[in-house]
PDB file of N, CA and C in Angstrom:
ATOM      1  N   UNK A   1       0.850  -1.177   0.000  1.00  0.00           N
ATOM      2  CA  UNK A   1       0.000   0.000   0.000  1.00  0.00           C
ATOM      3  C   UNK A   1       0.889   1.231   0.000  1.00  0.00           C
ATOM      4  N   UNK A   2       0.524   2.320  -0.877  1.00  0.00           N
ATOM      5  CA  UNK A   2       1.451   3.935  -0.960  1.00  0.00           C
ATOM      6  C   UNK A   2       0.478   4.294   0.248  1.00  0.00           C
ATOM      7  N   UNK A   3       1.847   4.699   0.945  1.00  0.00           N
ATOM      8  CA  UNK A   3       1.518   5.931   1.928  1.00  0.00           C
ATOM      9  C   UNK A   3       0.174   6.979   1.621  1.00  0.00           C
ATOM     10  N   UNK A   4       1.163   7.943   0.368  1.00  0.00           N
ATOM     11  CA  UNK A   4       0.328   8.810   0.402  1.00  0.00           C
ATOM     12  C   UNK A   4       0.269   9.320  -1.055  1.00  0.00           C
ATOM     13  N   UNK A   5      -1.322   9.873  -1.510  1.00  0.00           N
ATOM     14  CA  UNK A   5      -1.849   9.595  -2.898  1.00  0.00           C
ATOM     15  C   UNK A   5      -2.090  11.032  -3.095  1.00  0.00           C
ATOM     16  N   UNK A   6      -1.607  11.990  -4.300  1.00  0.00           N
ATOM     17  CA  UNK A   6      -2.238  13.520  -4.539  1.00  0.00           C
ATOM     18  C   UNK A   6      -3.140  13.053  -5.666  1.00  0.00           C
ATOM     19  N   UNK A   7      -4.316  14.097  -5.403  1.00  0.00           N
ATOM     20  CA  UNK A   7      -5.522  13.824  -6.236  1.00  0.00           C
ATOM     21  C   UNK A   7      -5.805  15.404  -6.735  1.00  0.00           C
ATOM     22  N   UNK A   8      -5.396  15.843  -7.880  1.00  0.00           N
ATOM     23  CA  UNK A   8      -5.483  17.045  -8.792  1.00  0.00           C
ATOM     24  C   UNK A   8      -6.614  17.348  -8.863  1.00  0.00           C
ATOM     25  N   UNK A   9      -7.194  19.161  -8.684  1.00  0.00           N
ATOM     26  CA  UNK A   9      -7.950  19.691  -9.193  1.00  0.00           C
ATOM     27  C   UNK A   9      -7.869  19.000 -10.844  1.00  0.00           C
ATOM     28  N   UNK A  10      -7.107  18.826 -11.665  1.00  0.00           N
ATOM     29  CA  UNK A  10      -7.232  18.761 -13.023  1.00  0.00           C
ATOM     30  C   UNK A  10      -6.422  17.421 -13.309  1.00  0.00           C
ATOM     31  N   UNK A  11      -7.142  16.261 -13.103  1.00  0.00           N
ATOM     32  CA  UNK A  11      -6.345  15.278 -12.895  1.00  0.00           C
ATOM     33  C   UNK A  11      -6.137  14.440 -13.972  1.00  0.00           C
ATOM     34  N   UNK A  12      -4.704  14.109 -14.480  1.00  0.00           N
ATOM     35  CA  UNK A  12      -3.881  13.467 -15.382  1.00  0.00           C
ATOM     36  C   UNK A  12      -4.982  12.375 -15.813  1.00  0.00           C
ATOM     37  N   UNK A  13      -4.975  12.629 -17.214  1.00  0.00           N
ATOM     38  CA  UNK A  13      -5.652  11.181 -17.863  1.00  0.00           C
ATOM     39  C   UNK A  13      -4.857  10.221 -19.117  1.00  0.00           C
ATOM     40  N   UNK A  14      -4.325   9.270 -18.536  1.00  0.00           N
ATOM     41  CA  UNK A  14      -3.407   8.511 -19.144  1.00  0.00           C
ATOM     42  C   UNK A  14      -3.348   8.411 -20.669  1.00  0.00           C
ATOM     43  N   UNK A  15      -2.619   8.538 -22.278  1.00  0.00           N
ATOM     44  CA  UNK A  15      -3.344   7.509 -22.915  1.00  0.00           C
ATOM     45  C   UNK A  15      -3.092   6.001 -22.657  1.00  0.00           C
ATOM     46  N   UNK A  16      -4.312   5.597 -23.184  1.00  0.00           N
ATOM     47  CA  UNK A  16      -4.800   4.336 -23.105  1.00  0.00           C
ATOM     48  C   UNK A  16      -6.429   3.851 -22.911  1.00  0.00           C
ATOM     49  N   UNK A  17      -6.417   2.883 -21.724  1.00  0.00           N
ATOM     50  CA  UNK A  17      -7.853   2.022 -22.116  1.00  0.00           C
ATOM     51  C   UNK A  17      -8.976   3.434 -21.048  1.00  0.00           C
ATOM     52  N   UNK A  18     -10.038   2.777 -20.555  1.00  0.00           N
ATOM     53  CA  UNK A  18     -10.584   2.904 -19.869  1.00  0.00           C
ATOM     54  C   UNK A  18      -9.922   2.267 -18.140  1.00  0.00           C
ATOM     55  N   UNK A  19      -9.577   1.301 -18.442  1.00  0.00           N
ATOM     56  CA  UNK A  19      -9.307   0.904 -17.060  1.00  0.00           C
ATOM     57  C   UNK A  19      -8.254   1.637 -16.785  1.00  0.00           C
ATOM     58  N   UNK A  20      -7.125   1.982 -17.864  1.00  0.00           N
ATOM     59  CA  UNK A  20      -6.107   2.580 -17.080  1.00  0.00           C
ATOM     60  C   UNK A  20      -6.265   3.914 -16.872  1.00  0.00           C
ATOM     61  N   UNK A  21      -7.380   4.572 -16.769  1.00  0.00           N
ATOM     62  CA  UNK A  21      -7.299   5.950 -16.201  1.00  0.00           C
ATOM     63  C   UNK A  21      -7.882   5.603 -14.576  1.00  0.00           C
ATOM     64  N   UNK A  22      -8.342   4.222 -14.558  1.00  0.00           N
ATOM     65  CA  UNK A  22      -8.412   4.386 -12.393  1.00  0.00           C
ATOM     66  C   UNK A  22      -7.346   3.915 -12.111  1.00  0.00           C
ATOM     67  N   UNK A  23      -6.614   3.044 -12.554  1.00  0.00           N
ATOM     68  CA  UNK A  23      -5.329   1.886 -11.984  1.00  0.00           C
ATOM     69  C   UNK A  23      -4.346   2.608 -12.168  1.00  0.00           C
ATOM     70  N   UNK A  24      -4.196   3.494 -13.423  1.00  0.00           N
ATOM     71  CA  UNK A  24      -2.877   4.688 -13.607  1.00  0.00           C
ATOM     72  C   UNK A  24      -2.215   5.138 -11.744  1.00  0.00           C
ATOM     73  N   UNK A  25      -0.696   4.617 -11.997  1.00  0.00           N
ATOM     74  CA  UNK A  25      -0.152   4.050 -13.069  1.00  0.00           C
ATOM     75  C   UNK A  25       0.102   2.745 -13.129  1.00  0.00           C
ATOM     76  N   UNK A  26      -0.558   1.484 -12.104  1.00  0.00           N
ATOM     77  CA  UNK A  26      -0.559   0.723 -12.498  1.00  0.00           C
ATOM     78  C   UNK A  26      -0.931   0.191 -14.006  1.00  0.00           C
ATOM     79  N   UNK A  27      -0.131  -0.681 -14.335  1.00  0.00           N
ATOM     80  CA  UNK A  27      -0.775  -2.112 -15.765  1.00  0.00           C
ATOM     81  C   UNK A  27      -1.615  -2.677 -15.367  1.00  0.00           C
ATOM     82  N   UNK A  28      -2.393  -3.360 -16.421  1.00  0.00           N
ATOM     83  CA  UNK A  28      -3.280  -3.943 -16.323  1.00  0.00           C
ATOM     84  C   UNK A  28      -3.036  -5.443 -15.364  1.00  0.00           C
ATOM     85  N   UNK A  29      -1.528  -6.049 -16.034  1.00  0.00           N
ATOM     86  CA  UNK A  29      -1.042  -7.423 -15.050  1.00  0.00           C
ATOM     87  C   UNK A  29      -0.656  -6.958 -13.642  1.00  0.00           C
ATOM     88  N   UNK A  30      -0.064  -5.735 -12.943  1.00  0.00           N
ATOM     89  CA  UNK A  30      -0.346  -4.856 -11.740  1.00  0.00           C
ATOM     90  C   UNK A  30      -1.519  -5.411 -11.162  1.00  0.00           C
ATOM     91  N   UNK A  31      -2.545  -4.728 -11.180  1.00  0.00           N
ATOM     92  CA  UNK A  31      -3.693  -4.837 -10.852  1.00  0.00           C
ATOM     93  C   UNK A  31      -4.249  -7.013 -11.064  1.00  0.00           C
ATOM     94  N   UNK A  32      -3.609  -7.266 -11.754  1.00  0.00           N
ATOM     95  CA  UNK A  32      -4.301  -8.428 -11.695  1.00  0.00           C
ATOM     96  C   UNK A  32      -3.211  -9.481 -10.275  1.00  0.00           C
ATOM     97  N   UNK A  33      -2.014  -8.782 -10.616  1.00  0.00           N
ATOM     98  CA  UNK A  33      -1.241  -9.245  -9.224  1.00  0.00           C
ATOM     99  C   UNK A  33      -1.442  -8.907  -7.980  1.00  0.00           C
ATOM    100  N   UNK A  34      -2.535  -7.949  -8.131  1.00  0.00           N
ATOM    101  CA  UNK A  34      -2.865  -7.382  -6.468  1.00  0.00           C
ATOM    102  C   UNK A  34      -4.331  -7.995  -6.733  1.00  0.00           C
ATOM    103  N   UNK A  35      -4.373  -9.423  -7.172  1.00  0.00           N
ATOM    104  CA  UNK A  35      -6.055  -9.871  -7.385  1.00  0.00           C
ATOM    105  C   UNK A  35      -7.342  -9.195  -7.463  1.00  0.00           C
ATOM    106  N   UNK A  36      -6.949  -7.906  -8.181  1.00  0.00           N
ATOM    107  CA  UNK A  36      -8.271  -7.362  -8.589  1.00  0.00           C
ATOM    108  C   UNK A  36      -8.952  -7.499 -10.000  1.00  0.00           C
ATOM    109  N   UNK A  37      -9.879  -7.300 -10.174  1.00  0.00           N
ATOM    110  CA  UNK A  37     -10.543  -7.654 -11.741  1.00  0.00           C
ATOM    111  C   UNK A  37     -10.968  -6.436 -11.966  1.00  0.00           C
ATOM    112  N   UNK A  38     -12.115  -6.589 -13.428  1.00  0.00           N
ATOM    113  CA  UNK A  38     -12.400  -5.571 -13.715  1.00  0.00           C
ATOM    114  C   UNK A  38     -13.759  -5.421 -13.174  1.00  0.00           C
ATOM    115  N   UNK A  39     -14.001  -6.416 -12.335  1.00  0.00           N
ATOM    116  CA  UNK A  39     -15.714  -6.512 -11.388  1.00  0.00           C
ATOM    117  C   UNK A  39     -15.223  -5.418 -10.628  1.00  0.00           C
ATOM    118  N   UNK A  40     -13.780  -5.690  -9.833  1.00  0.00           N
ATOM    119  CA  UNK A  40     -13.241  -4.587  -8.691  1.00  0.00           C
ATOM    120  C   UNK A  40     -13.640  -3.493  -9.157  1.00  0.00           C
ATOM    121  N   UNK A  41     -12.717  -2.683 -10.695  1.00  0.00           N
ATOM    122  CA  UNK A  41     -12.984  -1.266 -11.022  1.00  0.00           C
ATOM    123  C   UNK A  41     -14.530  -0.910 -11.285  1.00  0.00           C
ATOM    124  N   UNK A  42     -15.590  -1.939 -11.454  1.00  0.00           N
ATOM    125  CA  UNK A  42     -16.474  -1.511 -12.045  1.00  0.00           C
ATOM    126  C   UNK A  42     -17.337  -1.098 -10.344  1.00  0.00           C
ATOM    127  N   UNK A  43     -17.130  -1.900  -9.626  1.00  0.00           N
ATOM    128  CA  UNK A  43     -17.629  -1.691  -8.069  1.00  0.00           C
ATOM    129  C   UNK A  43     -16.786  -0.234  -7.632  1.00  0.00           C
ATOM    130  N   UNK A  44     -15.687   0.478  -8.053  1.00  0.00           N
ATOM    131  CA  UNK A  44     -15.360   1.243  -7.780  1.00  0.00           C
ATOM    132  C   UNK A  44     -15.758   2.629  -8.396  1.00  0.00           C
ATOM    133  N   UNK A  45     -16.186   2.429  -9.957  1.00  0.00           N
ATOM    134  CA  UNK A  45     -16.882   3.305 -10.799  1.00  0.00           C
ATOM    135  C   UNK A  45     -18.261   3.591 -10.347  1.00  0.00           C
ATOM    136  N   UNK A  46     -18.953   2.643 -10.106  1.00  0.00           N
ATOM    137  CA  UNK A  46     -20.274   2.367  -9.294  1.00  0.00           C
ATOM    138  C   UNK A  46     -20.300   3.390  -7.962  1.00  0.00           C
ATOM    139  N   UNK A  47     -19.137   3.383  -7.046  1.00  0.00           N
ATOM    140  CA  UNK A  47     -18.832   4.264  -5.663  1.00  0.00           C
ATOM    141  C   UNK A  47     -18.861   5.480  -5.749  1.00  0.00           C
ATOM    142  N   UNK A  48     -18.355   5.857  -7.203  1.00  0.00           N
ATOM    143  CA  UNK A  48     -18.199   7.654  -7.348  1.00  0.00           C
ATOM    144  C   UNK A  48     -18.957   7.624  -8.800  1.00  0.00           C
ATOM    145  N   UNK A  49     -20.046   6.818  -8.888  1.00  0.00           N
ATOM    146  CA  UNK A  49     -21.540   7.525  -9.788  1.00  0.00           C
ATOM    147  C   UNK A  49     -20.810   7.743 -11.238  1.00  0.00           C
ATOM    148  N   UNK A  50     -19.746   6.979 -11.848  1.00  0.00           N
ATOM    149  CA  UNK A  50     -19.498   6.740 -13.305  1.00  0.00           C
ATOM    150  C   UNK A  50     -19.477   5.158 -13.651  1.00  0.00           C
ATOM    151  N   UNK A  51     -20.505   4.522 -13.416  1.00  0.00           N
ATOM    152  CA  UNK A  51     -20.536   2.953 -13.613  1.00  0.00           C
ATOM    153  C   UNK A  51     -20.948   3.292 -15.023  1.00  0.00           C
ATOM    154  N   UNK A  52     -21.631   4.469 -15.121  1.00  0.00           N
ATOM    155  CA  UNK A  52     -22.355   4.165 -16.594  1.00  0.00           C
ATOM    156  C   UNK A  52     -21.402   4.844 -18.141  1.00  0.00           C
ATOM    157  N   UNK A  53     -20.304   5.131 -17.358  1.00  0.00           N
ATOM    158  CA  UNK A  53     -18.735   5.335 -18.385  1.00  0.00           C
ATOM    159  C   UNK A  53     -18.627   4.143 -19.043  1.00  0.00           C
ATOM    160  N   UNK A  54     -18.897   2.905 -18.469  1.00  0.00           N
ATOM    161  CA  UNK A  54     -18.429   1.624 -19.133  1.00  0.00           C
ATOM    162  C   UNK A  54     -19.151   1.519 -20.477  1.00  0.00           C
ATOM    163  N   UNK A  55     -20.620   1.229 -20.231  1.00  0.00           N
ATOM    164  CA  UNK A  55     -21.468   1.400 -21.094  1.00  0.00           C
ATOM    165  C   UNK A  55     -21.271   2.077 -22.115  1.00  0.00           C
ATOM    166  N   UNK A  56     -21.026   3.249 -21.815  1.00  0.00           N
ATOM    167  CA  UNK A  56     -20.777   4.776 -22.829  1.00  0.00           C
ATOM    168  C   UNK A  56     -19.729   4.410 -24.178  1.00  0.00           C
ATOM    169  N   UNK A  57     -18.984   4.360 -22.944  1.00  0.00           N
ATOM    170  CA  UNK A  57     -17.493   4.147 -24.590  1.00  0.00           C
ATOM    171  C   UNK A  57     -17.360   3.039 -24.629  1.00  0.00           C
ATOM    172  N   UNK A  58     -18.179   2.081 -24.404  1.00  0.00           N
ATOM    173  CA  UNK A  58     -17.543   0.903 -25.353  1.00  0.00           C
ATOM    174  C   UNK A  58     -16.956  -0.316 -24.389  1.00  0.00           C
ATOM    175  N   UNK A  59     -16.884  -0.442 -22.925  1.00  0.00           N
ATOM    176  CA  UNK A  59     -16.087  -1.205 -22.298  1.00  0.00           C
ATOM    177  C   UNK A  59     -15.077  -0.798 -21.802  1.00  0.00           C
ATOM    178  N   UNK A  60     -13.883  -1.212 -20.693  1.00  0.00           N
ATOM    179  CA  UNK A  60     -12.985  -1.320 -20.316  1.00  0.00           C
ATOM    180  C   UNK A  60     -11.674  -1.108 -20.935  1.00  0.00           C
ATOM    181  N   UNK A  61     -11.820  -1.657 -22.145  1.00  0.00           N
ATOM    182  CA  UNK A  61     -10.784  -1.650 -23.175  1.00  0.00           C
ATOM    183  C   UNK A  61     -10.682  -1.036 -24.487  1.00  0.00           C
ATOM    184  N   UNK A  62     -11.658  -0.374 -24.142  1.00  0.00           N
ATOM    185  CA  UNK A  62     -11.911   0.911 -25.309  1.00  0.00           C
ATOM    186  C   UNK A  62     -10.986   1.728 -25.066  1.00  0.00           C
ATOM    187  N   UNK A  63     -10.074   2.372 -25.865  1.00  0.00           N
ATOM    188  CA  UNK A  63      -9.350   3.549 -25.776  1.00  0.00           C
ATOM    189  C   UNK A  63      -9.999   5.174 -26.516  1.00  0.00           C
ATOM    190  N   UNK A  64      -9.594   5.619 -25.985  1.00  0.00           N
ATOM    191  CA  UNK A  64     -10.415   7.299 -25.913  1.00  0.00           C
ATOM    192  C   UNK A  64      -9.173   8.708 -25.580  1.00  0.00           C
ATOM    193  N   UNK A  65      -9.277   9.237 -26.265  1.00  0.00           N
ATOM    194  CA  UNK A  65      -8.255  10.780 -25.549  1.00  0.00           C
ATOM    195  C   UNK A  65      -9.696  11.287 -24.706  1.00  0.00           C
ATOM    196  N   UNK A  66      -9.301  10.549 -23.506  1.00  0.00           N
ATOM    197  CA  UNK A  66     -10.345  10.936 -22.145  1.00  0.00           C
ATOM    198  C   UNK A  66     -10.312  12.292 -21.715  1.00  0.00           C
ATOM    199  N   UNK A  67      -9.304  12.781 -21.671  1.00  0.00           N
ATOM    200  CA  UNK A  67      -9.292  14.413 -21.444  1.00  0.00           C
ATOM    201  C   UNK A  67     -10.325  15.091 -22.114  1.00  0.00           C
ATOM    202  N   UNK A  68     -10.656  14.723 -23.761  1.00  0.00           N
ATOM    203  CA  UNK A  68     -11.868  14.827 -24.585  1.00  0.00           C
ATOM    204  C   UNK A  68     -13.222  14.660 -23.981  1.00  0.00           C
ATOM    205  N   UNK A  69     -13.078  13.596 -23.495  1.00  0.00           N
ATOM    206  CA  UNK A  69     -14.321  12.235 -23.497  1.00  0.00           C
ATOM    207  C   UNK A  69     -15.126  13.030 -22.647  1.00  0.00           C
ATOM    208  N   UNK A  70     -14.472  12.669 -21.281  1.00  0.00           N
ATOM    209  CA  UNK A  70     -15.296  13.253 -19.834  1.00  0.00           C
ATOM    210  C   UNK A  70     -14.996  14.716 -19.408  1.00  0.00           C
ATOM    211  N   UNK A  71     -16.287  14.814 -18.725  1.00  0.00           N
ATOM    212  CA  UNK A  71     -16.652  16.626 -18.213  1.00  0.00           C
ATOM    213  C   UNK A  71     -15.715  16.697 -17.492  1.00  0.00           C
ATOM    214  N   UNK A  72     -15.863  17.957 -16.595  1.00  0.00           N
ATOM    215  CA  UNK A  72     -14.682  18.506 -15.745  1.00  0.00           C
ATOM    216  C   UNK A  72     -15.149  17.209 -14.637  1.00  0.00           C
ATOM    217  N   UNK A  73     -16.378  17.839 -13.967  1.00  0.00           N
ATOM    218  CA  UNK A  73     -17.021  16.627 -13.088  1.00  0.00           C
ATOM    219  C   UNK A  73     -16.367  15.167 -13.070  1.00  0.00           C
ATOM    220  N   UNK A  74     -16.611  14.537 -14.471  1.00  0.00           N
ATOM    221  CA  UNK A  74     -16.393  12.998 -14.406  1.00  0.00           C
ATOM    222  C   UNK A  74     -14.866  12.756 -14.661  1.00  0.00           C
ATOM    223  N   UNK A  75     -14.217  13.570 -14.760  1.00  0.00           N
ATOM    224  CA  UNK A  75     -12.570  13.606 -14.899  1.00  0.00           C
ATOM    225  C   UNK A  75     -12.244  13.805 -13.121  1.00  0.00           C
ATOM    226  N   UNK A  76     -12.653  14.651 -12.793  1.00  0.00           N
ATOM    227  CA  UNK A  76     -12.302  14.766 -10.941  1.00  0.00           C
ATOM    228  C   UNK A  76     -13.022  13.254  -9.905  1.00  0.00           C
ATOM    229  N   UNK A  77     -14.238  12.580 -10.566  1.00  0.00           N
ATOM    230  CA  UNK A  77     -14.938  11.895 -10.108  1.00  0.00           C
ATOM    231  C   UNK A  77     -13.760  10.772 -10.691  1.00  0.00           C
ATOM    232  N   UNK A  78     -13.024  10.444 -11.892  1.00  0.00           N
ATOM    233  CA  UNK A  78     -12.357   9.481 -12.182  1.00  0.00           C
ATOM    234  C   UNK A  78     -10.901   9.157 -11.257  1.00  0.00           C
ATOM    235  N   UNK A  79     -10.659  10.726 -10.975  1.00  0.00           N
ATOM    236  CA  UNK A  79      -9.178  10.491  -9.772  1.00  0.00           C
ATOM    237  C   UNK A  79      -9.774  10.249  -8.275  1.00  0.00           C
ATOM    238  N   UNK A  80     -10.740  10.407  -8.239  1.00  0.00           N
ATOM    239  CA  UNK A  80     -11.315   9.684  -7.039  1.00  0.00           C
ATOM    240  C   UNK A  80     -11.694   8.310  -6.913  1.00  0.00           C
ATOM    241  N   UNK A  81     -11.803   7.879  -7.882  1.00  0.00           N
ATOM    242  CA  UNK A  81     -11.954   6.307  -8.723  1.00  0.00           C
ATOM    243  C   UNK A  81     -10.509   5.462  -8.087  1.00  0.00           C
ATOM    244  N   UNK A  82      -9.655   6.624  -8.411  1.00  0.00           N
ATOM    245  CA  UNK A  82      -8.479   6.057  -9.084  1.00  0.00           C
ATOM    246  C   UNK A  82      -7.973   6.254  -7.224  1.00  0.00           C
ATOM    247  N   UNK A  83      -8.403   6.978  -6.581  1.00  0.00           N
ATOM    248  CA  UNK A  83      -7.599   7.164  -5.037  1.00  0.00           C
ATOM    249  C   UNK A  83      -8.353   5.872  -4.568  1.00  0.00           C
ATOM    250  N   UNK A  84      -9.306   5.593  -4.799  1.00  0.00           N
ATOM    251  CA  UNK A  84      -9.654   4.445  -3.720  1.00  0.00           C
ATOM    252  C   UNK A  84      -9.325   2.875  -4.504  1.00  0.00           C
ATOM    253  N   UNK A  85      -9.023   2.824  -5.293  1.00  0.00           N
ATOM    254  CA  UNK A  85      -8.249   1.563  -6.263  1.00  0.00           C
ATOM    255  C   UNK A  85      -6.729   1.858  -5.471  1.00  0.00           C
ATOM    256  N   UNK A  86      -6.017   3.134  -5.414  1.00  0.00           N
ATOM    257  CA  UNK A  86      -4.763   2.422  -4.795  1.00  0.00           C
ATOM    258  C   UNK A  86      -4.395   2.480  -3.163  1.00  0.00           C
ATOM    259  N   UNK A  87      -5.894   3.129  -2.601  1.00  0.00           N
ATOM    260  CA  UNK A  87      -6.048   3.222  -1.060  1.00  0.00           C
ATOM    261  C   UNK A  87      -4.455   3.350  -0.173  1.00  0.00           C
ATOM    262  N   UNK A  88      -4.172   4.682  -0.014  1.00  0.00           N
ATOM    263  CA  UNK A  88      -3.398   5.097   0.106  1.00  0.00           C
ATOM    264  C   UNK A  88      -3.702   5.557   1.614  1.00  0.00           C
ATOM    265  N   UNK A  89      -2.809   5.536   2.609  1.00  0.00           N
ATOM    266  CA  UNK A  89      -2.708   5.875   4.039  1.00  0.00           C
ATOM    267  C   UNK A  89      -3.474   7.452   4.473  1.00  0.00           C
ATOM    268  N   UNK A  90      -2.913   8.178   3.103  1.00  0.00           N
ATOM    269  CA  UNK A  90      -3.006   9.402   3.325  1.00  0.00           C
ATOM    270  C   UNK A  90      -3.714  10.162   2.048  1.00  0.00           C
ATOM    271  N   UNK A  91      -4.399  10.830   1.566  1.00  0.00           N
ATOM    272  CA  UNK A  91      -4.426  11.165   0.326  1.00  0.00           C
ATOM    273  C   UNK A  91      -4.412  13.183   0.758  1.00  0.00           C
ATOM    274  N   UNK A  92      -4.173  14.297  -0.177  1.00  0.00           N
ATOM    275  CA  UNK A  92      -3.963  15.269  -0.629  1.00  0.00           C
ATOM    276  C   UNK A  92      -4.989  15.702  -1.278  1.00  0.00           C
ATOM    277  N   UNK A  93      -5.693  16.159  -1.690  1.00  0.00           N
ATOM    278  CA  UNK A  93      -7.462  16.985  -2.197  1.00  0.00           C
ATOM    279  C   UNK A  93      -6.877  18.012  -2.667  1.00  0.00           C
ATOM    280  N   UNK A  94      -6.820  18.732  -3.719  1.00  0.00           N
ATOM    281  CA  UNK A  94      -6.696  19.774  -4.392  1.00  0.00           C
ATOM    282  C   UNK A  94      -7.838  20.302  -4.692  1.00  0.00           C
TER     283      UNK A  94
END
């Protein structure tokens, strides 16, 4: 577990899939070595009210220039996604 996690007013969106903008910067085999699936991220999308992102674009493994994709809202709602996927001791709020 990281200590401690900063979570941006304007928070970094990887390229790549869908999953890797919560697991960033974990990989996809990362995340599967800390036995999580993509049931995990979707229970975590579900927590901060973007379960229905999956749906939207296409799945998990859809790639997107997300900075595009999602509002200001669902881009700040996605690094909150992404703080409780790497549950960090401490986290930082911008």
């Amino acid at each position: 577990m990281d200590k401690l996690f900063y979570v941006p007013q304007r928070p970094y969106l990887p390229p790549g899939t869908l999953r890797d903008q919560v697991i960033y910067p974990h990989s996809r085999v990362t995340m599967q070595r800390k036995g999580l699936s993509d049931d995990h991220i979707r229970e975590l999308l579900k927590y901060v009210h973007l379960d229905y992102v999956e749906e939207r674009e296409g799945g998990f493994d859809s790639v997107n220039d997300w900075a595009d994709v999602l509002s200001g809202g669902e881009k700040q709602r996605m690094a909150m996604a992404r703080l409780f996927y790497h549950r960090p001791l401490f986290a930082i709020l911008d």
